[in-house]
Protein backbone atom coordinates (compact mmCIF):
# COMPACT_ATOMS: atom_id res chain seq x y z
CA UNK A 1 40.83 -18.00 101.02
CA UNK A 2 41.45 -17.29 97.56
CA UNK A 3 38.24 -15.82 96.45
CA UNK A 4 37.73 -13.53 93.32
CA UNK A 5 35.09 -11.34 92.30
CA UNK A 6 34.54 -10.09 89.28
CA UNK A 7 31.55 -7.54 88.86
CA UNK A 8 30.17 -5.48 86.17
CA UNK A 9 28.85 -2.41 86.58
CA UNK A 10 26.57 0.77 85.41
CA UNK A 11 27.90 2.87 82.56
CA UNK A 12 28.25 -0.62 80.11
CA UNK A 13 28.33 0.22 76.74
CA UNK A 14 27.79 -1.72 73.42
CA UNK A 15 28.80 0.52 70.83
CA UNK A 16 28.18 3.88 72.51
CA UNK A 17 25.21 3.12 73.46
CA UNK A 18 24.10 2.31 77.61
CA UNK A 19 22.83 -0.73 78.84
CA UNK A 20 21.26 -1.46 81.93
CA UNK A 21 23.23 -4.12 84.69
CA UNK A 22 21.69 -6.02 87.09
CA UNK A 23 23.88 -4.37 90.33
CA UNK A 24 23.80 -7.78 92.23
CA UNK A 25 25.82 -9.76 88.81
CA UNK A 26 28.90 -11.41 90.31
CA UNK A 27 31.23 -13.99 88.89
CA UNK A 28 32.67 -15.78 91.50
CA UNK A 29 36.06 -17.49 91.44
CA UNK A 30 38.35 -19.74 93.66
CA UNK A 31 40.82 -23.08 93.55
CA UNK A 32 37.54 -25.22 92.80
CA UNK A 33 36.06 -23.12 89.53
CA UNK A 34 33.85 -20.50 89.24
CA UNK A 35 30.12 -19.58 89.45
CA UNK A 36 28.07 -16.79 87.67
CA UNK A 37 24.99 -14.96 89.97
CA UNK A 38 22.64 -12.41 88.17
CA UNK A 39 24.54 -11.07 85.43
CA UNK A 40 21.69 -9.82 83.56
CA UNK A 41 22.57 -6.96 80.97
CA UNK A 42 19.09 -5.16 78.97
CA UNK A 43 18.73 -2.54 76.65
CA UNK A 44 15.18 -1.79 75.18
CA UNK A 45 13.81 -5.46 74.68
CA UNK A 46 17.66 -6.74 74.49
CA UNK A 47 18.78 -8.79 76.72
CA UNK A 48 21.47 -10.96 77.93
CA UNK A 49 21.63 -13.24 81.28
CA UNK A 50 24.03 -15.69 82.50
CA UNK A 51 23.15 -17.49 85.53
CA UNK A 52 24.49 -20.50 87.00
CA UNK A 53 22.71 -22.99 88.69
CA UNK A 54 23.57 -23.27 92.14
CA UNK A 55 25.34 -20.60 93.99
CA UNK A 56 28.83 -23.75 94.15
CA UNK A 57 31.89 -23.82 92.02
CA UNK A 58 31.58 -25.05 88.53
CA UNK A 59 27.71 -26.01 88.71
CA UNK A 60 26.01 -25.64 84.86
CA UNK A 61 25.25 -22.39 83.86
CA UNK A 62 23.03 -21.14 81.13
CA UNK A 63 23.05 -18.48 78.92
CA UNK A 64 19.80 -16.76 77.66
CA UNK A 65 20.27 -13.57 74.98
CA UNK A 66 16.92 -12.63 73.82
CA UNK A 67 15.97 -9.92 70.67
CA UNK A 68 20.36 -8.89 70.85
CA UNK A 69 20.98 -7.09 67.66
CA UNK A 70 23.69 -8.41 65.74
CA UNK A 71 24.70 -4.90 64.87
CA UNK A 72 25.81 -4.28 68.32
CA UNK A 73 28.69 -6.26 67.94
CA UNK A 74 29.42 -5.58 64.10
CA UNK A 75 29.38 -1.47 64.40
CA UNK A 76 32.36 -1.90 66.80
CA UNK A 77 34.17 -3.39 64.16
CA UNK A 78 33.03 -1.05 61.05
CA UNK A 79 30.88 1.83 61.73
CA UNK A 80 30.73 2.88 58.04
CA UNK A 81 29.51 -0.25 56.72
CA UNK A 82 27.11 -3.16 58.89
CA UNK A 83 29.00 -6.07 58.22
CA UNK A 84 26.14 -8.47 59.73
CA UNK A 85 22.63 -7.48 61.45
CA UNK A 86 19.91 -9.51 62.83
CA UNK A 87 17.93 -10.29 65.72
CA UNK A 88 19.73 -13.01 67.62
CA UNK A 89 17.54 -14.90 70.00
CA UNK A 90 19.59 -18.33 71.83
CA UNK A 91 19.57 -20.40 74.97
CA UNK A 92 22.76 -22.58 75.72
CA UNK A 93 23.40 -24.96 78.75
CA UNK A 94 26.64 -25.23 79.96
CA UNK A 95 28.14 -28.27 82.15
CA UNK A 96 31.81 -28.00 82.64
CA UNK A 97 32.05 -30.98 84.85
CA UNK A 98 34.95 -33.05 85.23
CA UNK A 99 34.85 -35.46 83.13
CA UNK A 100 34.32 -33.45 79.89
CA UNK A 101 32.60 -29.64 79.23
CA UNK A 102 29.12 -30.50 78.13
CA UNK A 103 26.94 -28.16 76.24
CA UNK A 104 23.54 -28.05 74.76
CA UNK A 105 22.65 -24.85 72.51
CA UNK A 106 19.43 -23.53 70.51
CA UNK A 107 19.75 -19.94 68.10
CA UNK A 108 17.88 -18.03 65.81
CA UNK A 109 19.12 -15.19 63.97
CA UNK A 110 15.88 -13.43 62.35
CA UNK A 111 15.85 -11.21 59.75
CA UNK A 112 19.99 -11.83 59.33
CA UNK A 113 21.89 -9.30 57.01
CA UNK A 114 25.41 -9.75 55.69
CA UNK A 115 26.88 -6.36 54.15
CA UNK A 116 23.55 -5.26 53.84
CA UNK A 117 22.03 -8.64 51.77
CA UNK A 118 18.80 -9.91 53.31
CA UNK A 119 20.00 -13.61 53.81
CA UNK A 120 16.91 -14.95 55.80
CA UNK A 121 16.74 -16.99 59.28
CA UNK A 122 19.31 -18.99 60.42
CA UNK A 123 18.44 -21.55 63.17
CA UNK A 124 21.23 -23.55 64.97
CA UNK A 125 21.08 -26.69 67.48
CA UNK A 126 24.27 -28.10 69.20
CA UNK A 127 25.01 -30.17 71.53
CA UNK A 128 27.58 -33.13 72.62
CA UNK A 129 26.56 -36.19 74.51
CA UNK A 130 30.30 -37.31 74.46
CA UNK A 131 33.66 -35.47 75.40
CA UNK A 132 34.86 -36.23 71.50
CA UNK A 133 31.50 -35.79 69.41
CA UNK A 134 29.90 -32.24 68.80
CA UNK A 135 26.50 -32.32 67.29
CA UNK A 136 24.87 -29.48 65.04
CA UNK A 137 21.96 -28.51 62.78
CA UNK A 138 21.73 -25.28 60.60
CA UNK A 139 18.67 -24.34 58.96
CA UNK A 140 18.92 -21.52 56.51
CA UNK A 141 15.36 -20.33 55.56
CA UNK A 142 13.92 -17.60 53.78
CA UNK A 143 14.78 -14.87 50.97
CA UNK A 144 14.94 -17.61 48.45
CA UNK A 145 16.86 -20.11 50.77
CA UNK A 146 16.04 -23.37 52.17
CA UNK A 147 19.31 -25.22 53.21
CA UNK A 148 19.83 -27.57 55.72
CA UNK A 149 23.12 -29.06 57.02
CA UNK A 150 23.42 -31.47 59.41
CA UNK A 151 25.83 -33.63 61.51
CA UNK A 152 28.68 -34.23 63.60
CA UNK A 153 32.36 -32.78 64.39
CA UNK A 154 34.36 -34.92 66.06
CA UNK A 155 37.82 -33.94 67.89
CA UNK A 156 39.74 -37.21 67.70
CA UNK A 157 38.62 -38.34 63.42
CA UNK A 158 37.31 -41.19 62.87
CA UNK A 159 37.99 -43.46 59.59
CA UNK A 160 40.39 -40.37 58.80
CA UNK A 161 37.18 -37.92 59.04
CA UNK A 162 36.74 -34.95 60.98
CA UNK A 163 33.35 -34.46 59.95
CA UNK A 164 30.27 -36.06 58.65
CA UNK A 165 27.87 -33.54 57.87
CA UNK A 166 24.77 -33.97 55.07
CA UNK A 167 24.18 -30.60 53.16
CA UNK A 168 20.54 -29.86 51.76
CA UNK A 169 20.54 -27.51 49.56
CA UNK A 170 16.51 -26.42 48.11
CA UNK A 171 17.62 -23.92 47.18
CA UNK A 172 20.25 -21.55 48.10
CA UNK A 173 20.21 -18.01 46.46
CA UNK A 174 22.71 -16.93 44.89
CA UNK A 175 21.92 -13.12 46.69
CA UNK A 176 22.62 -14.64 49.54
CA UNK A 177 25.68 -15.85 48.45
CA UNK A 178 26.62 -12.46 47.28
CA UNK A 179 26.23 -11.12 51.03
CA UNK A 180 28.39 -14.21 52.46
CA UNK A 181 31.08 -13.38 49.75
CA UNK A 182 31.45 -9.92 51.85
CA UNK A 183 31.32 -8.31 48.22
CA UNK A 184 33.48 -10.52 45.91
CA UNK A 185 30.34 -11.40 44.48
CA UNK A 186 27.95 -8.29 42.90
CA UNK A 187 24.54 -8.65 40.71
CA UNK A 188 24.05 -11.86 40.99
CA UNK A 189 21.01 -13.79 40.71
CA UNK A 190 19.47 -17.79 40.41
CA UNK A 191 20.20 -20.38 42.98
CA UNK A 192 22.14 -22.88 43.63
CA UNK A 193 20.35 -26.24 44.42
C-alpha cells in the first residue's frame, strides 16, 4: 500500500551525549502525506515532542521543545569555542493543509550567549493567517537591551516591498553587538538607541 515508517530509536545522541526516545515515536508516510505519533526525545529536563493531531495523513502537528540547550546544537559545529548557548523554550503549530502551510509559533531563548557575550532574552511570535503574509515579533530584553522589531514578510512584495517591519531600539548594547559580530567587534561599550 505504500506505507513508510520512519522510527527513531535508543542510543540518540546530541553531541555525545544520550537522550532518552519515546520507543512508540513513528512518522508515518504514504501517497496522501504524513503523520508524526509520540516522538518525544528528553534528556535531564530537555525535551523535545512532535505530535500530530490525529493519527490521518497531513493533520496539524505541533512541536513543543522545552529547557533545549542551545549548546547542543552549537558544540557539533565548534567544540573549542560555544558559538551560541541558551535555554530555548518554544511551541509551534503546524497546518500543512492544502490550500497553503499554516503555522503559528511562540520562543524564548533565556539567558542567550553568542561567542560567549551575555546578550539577554530573546522572545519570538510568528504566525501567517494568509498563504503570502508571514507575521513576526522579536523582543530582545535584558543585559542592557530592550529592542523590539515588529512586522510582516511577505512572499509576493507589495508596493515593491518585501518587508515592513518597525525597529525599537531602547537601547541596544553595544556588548551585545560585539557577541552578534562573532568577534569583529572587541571592547566595546555604550548603546545604540
Amino acid at each position: 500500500l505504500g506505507i513508510t515508517y520512519i522510527r527513531l530509536f535508543k542510543g540518540l545522541r546530541f553531541n555525545y551525549e544520550r537522550w532518552d526516545v519515546n520507543p512508540a515515536n513513528r512518522i508515518v508516510m504514504d501517497r496522501a502525506g504524513f503523520y508524526i505519533r509520540d516522538l518525544d526525545l528528553s534528556r535531564d529536563n530537555q525535551s523535545i515532542s512532535v505530535a500530530s493531531k490525529e493519527e490521518m495523513a497531513n493533520t496539524p502537528f505541533e512541536i513543543l521543545i522545552r529547557n533545549f540547550r542551545l549548546a547542543n546544537i552549537t558544540r557539533m559545529i565548534s567544540q573549542d569555542t560555544v558559538l551560541a548557548d541558551g535555554i530555548l523554550n518554544a511551541q509551534a503549530n503546524i497546518d500543512l493543509h492544502d490550500s497553503f502551510p499554516e503555522m503559528n509559533a511562540r520562543l524564548t531563548i533565556d539567558q542567550l550567549k553568542v561567542y560567549n557575550q551575555d546578550i539577554g532574552k530573546l522572545k519570538i511570535t510568528a504566525q501567517n493567517e494568509t498563504a503570502q503574509t508571514y507575521h513576526a515579533d522579536i523582543q530582545l530584553t535584558g543585559k542592557g537591551n530592550d529592542v523590539a522589531l515588529s512586522g510582516a514578510y511577505y512572499l509576493a512584495p507589495r508596493e515593491g516591498n518585501d518587508f515592513d517591519f518597525n525597529l525599537d531600539m531602547n537601547p541596544l548594547s553595544l556588548k551585545s553587538v560585539q557577541g552578534l559580530a562573532f568577534g569583529a567587534i572587541k571592547n566595546s561599550d555604550g548603546a545604540l538607541s
